[in-house]
C-alpha atoms as a PDB file:
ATOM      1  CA  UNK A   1     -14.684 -10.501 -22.183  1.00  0.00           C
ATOM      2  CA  UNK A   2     -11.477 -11.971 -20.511  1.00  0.00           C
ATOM      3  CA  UNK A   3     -14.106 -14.642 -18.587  1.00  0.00           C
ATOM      4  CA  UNK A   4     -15.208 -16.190 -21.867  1.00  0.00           C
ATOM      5  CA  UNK A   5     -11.758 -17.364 -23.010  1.00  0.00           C
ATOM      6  CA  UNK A   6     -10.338 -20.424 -22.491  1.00  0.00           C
ATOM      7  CA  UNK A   7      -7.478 -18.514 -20.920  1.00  0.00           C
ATOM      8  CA  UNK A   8      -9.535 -17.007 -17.786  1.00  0.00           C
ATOM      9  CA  UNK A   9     -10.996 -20.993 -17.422  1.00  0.00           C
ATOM     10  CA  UNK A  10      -7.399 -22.801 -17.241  1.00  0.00           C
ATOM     11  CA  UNK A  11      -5.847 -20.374 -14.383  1.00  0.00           C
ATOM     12  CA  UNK A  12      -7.287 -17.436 -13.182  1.00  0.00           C
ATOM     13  CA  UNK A  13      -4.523 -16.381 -10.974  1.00  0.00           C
ATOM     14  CA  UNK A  14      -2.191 -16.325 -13.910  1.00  0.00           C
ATOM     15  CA  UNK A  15      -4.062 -14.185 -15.837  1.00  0.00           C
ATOM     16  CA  UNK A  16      -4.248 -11.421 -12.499  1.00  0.00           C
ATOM     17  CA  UNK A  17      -0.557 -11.979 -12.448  1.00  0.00           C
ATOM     18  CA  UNK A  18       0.065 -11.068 -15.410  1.00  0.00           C
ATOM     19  CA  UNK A  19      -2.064  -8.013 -15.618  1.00  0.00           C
ATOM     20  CA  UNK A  20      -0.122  -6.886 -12.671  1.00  0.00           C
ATOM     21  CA  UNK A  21       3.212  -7.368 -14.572  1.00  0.00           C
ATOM     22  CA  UNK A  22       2.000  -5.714 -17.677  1.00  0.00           C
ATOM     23  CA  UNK A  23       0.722  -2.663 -16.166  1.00  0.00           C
ATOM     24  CA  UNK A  24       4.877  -1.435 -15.644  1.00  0.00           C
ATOM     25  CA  UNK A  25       5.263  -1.486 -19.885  1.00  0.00           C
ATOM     26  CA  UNK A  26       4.170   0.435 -22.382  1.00  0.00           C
ATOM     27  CA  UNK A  27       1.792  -1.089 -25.227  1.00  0.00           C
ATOM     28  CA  UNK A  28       3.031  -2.982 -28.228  1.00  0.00           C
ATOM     29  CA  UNK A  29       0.045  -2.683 -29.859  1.00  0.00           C
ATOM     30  CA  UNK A  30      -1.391  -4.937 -32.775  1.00  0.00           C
ATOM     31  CA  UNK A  31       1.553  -4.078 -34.548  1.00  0.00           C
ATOM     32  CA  UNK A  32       4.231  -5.447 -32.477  1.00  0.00           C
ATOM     33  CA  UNK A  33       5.876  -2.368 -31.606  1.00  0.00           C
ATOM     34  CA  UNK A  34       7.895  -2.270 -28.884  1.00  0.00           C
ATOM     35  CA  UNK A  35       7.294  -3.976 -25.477  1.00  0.00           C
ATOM     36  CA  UNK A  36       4.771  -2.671 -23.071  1.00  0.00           C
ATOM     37  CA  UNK A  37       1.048  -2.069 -20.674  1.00  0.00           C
ATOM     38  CA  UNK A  38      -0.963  -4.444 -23.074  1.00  0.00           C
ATOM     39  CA  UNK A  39      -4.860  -2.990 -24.000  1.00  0.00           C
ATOM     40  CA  UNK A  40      -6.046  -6.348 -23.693  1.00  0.00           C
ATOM     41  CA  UNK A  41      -4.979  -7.790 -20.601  1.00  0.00           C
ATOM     42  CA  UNK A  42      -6.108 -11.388 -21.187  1.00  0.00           C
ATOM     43  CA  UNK A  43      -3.255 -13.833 -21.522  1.00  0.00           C
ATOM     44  CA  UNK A  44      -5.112 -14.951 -24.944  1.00  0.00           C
ATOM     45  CA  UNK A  45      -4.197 -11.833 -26.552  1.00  0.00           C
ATOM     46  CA  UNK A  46      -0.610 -12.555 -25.772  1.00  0.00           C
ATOM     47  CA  UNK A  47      -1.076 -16.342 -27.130  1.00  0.00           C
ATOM     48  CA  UNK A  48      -2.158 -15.116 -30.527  1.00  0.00           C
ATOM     49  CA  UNK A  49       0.046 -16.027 -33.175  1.00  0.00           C
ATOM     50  CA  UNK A  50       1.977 -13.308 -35.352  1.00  0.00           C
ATOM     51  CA  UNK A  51       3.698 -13.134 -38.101  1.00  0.00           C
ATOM     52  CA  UNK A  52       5.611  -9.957 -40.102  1.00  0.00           C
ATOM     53  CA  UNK A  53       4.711  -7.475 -41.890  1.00  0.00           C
ATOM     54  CA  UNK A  54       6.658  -6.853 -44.078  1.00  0.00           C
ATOM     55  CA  UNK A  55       8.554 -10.433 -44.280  1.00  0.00           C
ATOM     56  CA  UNK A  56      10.301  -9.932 -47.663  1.00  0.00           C
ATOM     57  CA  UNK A  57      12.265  -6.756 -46.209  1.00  0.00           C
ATOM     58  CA  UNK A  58      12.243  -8.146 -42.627  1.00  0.00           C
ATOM     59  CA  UNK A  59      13.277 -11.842 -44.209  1.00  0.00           C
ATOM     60  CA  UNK A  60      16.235 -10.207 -46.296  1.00  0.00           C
ATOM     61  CA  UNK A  61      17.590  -8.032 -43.651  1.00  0.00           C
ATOM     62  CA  UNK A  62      18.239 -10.954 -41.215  1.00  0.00           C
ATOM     63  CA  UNK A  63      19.352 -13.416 -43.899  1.00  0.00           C
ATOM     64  CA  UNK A  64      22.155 -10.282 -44.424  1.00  0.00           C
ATOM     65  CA  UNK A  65      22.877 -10.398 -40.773  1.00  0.00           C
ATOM     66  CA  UNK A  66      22.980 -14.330 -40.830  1.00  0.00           C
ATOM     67  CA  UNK A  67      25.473 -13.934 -43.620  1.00  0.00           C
ATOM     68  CA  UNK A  68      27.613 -11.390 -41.187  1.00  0.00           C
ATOM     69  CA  UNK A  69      27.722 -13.930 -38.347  1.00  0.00           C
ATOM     70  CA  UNK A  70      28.809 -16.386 -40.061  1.00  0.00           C
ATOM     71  CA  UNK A  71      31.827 -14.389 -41.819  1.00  0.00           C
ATOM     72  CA  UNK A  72      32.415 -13.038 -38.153  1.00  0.00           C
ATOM     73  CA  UNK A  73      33.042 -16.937 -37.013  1.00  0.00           C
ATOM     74  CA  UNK A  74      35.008 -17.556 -40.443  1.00  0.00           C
ATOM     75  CA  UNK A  75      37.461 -14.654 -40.313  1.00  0.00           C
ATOM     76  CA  UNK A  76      38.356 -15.900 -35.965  1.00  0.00           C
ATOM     77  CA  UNK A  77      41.738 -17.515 -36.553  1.00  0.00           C
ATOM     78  CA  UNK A  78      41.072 -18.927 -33.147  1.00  0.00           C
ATOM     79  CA  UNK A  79      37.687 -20.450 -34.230  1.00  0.00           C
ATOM     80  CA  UNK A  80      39.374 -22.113 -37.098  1.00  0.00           C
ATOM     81  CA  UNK A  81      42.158 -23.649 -35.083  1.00  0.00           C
ATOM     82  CA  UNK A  82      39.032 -25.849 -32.875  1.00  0.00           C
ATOM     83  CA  UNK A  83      38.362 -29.111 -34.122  1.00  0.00           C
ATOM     84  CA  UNK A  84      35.780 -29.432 -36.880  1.00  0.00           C
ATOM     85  CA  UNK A  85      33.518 -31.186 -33.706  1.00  0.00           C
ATOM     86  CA  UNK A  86      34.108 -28.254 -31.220  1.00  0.00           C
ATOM     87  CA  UNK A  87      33.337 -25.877 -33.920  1.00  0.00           C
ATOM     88  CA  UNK A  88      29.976 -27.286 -35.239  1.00  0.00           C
ATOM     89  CA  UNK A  89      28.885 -27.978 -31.341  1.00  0.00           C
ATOM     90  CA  UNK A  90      28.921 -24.247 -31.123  1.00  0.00           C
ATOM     91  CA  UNK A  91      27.889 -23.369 -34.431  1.00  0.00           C
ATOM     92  CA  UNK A  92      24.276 -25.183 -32.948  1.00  0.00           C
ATOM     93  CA  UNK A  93      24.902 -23.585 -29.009  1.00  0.00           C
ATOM     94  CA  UNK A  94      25.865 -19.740 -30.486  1.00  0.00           C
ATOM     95  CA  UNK A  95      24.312 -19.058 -33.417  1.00  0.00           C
ATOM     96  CA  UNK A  96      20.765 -17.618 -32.179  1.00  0.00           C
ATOM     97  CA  UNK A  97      22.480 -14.980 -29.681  1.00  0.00           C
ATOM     98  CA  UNK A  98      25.014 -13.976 -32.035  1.00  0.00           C
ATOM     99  CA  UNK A  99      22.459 -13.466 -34.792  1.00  0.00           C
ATOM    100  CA  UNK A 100      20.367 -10.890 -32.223  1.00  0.00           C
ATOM    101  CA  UNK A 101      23.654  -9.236 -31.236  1.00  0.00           C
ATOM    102  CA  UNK A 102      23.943  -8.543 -34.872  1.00  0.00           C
ATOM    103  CA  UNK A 103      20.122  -7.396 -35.645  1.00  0.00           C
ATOM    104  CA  UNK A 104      21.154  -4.953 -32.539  1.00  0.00           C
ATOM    105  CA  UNK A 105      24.280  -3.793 -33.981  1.00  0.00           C
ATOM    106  CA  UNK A 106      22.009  -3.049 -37.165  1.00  0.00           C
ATOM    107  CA  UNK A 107      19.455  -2.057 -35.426  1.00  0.00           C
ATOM    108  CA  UNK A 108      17.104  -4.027 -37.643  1.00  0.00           C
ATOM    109  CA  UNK A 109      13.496  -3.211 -36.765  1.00  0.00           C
ATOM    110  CA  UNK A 110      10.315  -4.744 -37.364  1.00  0.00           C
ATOM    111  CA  UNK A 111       6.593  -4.995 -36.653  1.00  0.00           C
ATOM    112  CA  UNK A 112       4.052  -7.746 -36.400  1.00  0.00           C
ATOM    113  CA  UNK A 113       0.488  -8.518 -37.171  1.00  0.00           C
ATOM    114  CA  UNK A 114      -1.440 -10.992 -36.118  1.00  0.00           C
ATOM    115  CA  UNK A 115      -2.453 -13.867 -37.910  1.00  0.00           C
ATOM    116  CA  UNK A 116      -6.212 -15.088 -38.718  1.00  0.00           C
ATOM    117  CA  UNK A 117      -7.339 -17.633 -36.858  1.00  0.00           C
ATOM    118  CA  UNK A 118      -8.768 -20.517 -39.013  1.00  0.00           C
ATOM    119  CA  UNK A 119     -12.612 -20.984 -39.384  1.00  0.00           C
ATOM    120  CA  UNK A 120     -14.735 -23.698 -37.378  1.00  0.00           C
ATOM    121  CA  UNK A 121     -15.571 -24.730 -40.594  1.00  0.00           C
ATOM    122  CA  UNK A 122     -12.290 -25.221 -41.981  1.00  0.00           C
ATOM    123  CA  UNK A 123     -11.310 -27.185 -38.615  1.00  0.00           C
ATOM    124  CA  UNK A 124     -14.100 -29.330 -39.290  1.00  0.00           C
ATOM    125  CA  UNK A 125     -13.561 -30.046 -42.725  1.00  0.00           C
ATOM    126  CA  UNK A 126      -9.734 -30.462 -42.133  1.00  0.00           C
ATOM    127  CA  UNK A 127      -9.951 -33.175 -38.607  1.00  0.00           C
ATOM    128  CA  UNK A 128     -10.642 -36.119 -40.959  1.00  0.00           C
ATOM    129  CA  UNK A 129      -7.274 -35.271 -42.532  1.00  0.00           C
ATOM    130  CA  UNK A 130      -4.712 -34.176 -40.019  1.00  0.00           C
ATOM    131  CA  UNK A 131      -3.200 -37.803 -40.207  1.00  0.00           C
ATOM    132  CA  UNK A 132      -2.287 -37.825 -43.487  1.00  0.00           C
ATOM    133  CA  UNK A 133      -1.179 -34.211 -43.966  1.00  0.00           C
ATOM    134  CA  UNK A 134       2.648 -32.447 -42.692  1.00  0.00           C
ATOM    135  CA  UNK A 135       2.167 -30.653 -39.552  1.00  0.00           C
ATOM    136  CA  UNK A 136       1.456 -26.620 -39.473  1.00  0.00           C
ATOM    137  CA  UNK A 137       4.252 -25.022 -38.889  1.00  0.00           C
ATOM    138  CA  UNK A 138       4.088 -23.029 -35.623  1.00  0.00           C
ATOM    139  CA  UNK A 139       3.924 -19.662 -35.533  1.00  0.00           C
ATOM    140  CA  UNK A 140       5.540 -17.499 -32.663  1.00  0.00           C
ATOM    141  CA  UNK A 141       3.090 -15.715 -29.999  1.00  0.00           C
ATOM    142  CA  UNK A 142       3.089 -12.063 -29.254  1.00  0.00           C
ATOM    143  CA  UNK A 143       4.342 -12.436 -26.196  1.00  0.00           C
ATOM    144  CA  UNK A 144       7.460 -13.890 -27.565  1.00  0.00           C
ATOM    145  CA  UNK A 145       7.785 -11.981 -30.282  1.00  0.00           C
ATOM    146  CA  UNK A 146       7.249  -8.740 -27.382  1.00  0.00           C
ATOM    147  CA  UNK A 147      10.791 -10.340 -25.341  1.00  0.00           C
ATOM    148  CA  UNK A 148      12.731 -10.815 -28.339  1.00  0.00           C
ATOM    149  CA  UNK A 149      11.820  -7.126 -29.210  1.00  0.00           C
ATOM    150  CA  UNK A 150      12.397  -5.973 -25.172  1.00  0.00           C
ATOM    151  CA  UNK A 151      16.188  -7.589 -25.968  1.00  0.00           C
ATOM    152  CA  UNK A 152      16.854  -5.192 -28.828  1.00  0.00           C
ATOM    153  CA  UNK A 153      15.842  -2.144 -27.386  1.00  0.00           C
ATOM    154  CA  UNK A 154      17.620  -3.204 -23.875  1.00  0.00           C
ATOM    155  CA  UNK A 155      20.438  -3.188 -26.373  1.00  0.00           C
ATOM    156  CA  UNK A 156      20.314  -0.247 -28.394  1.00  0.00           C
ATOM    157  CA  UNK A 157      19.875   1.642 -24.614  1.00  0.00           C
ATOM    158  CA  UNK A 158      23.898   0.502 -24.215  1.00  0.00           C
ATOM    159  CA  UNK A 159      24.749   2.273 -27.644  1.00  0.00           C
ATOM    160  CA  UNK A 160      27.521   0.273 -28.048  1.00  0.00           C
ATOM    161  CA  UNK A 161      30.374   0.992 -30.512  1.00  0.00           C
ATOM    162  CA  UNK A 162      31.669  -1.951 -33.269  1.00  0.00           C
ATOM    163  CA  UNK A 163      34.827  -2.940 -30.873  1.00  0.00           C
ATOM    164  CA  UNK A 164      31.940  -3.337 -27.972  1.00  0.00           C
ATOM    165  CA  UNK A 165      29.749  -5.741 -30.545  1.00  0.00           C
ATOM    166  CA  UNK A 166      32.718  -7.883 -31.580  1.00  0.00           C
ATOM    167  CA  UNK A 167      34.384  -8.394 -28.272  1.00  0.00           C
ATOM    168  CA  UNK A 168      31.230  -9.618 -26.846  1.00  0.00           C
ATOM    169  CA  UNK A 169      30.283 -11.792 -29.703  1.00  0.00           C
ATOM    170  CA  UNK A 170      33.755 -13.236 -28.937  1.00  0.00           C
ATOM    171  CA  UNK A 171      32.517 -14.029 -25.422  1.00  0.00           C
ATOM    172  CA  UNK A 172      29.237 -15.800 -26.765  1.00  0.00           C
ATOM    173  CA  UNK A 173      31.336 -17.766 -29.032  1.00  0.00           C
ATOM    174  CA  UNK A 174      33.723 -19.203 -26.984  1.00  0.00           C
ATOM    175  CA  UNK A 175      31.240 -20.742 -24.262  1.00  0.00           C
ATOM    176  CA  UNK A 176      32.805 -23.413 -22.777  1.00  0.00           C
ATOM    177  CA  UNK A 177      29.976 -25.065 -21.073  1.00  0.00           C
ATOM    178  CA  UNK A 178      28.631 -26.195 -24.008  1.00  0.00           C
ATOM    179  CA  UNK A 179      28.230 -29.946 -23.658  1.00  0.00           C
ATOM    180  CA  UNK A 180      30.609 -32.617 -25.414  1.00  0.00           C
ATOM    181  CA  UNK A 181      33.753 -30.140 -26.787  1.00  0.00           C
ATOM    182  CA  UNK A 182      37.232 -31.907 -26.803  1.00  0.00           C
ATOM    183  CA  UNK A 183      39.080 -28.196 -26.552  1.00  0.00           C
ATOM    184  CA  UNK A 184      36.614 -26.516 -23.172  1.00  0.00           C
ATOM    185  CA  UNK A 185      39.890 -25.369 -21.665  1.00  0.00           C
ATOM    186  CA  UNK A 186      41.321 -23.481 -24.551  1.00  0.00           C
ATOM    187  CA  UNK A 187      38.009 -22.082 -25.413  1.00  0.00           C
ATOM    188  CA  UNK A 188      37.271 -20.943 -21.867  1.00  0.00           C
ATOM    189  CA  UNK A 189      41.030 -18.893 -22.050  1.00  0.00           C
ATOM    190  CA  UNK A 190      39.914 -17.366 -25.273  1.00  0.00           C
ATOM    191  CA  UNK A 191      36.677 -16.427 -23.832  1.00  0.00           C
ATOM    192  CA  UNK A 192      38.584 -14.600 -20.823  1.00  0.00           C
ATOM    193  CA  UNK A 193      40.422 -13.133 -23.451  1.00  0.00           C
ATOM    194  CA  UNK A 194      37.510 -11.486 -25.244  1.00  0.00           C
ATOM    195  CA  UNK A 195      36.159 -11.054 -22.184  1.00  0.00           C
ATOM    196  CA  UNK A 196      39.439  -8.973 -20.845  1.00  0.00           C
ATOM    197  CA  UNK A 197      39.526  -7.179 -24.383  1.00  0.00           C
ATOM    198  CA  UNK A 198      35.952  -5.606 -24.107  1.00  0.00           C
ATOM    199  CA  UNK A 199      36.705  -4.184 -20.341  1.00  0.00           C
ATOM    200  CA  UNK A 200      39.630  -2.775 -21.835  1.00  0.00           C
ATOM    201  CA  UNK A 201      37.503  -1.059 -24.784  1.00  0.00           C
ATOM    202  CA  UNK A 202      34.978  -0.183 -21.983  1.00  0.00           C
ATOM    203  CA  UNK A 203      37.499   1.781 -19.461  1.00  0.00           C
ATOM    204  CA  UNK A 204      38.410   4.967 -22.003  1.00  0.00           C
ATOM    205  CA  UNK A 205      35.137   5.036 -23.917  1.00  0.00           C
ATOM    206  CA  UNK A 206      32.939   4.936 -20.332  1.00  0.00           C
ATOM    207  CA  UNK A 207      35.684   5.876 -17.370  1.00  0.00           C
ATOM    208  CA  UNK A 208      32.298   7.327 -15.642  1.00  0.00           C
ATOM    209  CA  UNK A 209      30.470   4.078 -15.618  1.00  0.00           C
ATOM    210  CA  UNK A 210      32.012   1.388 -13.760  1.00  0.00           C
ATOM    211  CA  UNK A 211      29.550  -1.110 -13.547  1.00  0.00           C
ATOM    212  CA  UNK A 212      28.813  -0.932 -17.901  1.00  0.00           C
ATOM    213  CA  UNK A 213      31.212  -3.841 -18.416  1.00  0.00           C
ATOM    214  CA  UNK A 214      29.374  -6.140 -15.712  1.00  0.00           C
ATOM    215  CA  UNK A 215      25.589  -5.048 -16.913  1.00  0.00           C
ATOM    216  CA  UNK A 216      26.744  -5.285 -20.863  1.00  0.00           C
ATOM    217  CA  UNK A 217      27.568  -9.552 -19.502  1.00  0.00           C
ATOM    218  CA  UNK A 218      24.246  -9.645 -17.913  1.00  0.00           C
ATOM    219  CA  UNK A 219      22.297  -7.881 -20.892  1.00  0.00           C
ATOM    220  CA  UNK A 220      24.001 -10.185 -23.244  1.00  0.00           C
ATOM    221  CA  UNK A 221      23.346 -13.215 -21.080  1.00  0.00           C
ATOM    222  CA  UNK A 222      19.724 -12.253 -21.634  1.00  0.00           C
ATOM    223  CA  UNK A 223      19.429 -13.017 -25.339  1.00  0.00           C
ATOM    224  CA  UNK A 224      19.817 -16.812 -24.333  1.00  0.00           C
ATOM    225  CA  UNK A 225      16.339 -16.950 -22.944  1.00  0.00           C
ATOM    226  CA  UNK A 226      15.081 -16.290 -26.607  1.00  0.00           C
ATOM    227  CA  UNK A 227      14.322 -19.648 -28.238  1.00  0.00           C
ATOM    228  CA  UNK A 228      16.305 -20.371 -31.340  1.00  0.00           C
ATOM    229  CA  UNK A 229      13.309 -21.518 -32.665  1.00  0.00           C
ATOM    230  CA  UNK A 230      11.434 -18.410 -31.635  1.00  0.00           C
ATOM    231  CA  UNK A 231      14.286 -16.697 -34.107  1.00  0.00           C
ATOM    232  CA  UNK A 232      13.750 -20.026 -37.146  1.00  0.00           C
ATOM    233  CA  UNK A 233      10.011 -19.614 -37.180  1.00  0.00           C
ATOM    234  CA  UNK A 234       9.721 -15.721 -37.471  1.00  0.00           C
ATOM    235  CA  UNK A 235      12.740 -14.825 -39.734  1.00  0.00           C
ATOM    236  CA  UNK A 236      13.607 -17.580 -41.564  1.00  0.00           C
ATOM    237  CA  UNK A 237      10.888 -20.214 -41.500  1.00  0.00           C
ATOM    238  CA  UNK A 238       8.885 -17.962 -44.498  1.00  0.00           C
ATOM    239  CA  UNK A 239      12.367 -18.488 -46.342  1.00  0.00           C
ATOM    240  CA  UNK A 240      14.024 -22.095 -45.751  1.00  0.00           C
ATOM    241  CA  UNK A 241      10.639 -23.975 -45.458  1.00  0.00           C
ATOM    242  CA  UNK A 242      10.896 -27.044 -43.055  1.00  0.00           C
ATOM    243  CA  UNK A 243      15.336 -27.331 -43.515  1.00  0.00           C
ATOM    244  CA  UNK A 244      16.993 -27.231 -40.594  1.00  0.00           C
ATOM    245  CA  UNK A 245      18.579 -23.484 -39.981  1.00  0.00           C
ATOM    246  CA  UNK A 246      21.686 -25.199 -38.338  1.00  0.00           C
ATOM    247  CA  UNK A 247      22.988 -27.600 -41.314  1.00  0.00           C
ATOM    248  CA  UNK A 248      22.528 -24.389 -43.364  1.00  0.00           C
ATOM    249  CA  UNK A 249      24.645 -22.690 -40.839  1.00  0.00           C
ATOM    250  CA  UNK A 250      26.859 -24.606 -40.873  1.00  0.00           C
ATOM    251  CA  UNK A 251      27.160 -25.220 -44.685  1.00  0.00           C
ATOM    252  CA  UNK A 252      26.960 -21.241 -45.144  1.00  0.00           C
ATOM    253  CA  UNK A 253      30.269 -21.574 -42.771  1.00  0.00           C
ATOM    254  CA  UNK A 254      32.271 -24.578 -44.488  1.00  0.00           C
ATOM    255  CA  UNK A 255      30.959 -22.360 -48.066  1.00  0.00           C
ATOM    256  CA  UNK A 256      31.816 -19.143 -47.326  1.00  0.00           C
ATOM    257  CA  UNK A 257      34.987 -18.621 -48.973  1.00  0.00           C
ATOM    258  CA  UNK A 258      33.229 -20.235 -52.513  1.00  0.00           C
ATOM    259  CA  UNK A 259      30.676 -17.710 -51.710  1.00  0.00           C
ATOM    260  CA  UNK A 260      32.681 -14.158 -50.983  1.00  0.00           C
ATOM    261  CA  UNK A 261      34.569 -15.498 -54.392  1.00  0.00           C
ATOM    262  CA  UNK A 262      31.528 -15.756 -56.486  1.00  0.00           C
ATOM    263  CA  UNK A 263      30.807 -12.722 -58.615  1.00  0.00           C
END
């Protein structure tokens, strides 16, 4: 079946690769599940486009998270002290891992399905007017939507504790090799500090396991591989249409305080 797909035609060697890869993990299924040896081994089946479930529970529980990252950035004195430039630059840079270190920390699950791919009659009757219409949103793949889920449950393997979560948000925050910030130096001294604060959380609640604080860096370093837009197009897009999730970012974090006040 794999040699009739377009797939097996554009690189063969690829597709072998891949099966090799695959055969270590466990099956995520048509669901989504969790990441693992795919039934289908063709790379097509990990191209297919997917979308939730359940997107008004799924949608609500990460707009609630959303909301909690942004307080978490609001209530940093030290954030607030950056210039309003250094803050917004990374506001745009952070937002995406800090948002999946909070769906961790909630442990926010969710499945997938895939979606239907259109008719060769509707293509037909649609290519005379693809010019004049908006462009299709895109949709995220399976095999994207597999990684981001891989991340979670690398994360929920660390169990780690509230003081764990917030210390190394602190460290994603304050990155200073994000491009163009007028304060680098005092952000890279408070990221040492958050840095130094979550080895000294580590050392009494894990005196066994000397290497945690050095593989909890490297597992969090992960989550930058997963596209922000990866994170737009499957929780939010259903929600916020085409606006762009970073101006409402950052309005949500110039707003805030209007917001906690309102009844």
């Amino acid at each position: 079946a794999c040699k009739q797909c377009q797939c097996y035609h554009e690189d063969t060697r690829n597709a072998i690769l891949y099966s090799l890869l695959s055969s270590s993990s466990q099956d995520l299924g048509q669901s989504g599940g969790s990441c693992g040896p795919a039934q289908q081994r063709c790379l097509c089946h990990q191209r297919r486009t997917v979308r939730l479930c359940t997107p008004h529970a799924t949608c609500q529980a990460a707009s609630d998270v959303l909301v909690k990252t942004v307080c978490f950035m609001r209530n940093l004195p030290s954030f607030q002290l950056l210039p309003r430039d250094d803050q917004l630059l990374l506001l745009d840079s952070c937002w995406a891992p800090l948002f999946l270190l909070g769906l961790a920390q909630e442990r926010v699950t969710f499945d997938v399905m895939e979606m239907p791919a259109p008719s060769m009659l509707k293509k037909i009757l649609l290519d005379g007017q693809s010019k004049q219409q908006e462009p299709e949103r895109t949709q995220p793949t399976l095999a994207a939507v597999q990684r981001l889920q891989c991340c979670l449950h690398t994360f929920w393997s660390l169990d780690l504790s509230p003081k764990e979560y917030a210390y190394l948000k602190g460290a994603i925050l304050f990155n200073p090799d994000v491009p163009g910030l007028r304060a680098s130096l005092y952000i890279e001294s408070l990221q040492r500090e958050a840095q130094r604060a979550l080895q000294e959380v580590l050392r009494p609640l894990h005196p066994e396991d000397h290497g945690r604080f050095a593989r909890t860096l490297l597992i969090a370093s992960s989550l930058k591989s997963i596209p922000p837009a990866l994170i737009t197009d499957l929780f939010f897009r259903p929600v916020i249409g085409n606006a762009d999730i970073v101006e409402l970012i950052a309005e949500m974090f110039y707003e805030i305080t209007s917001w906690q006040a309102a009844p």
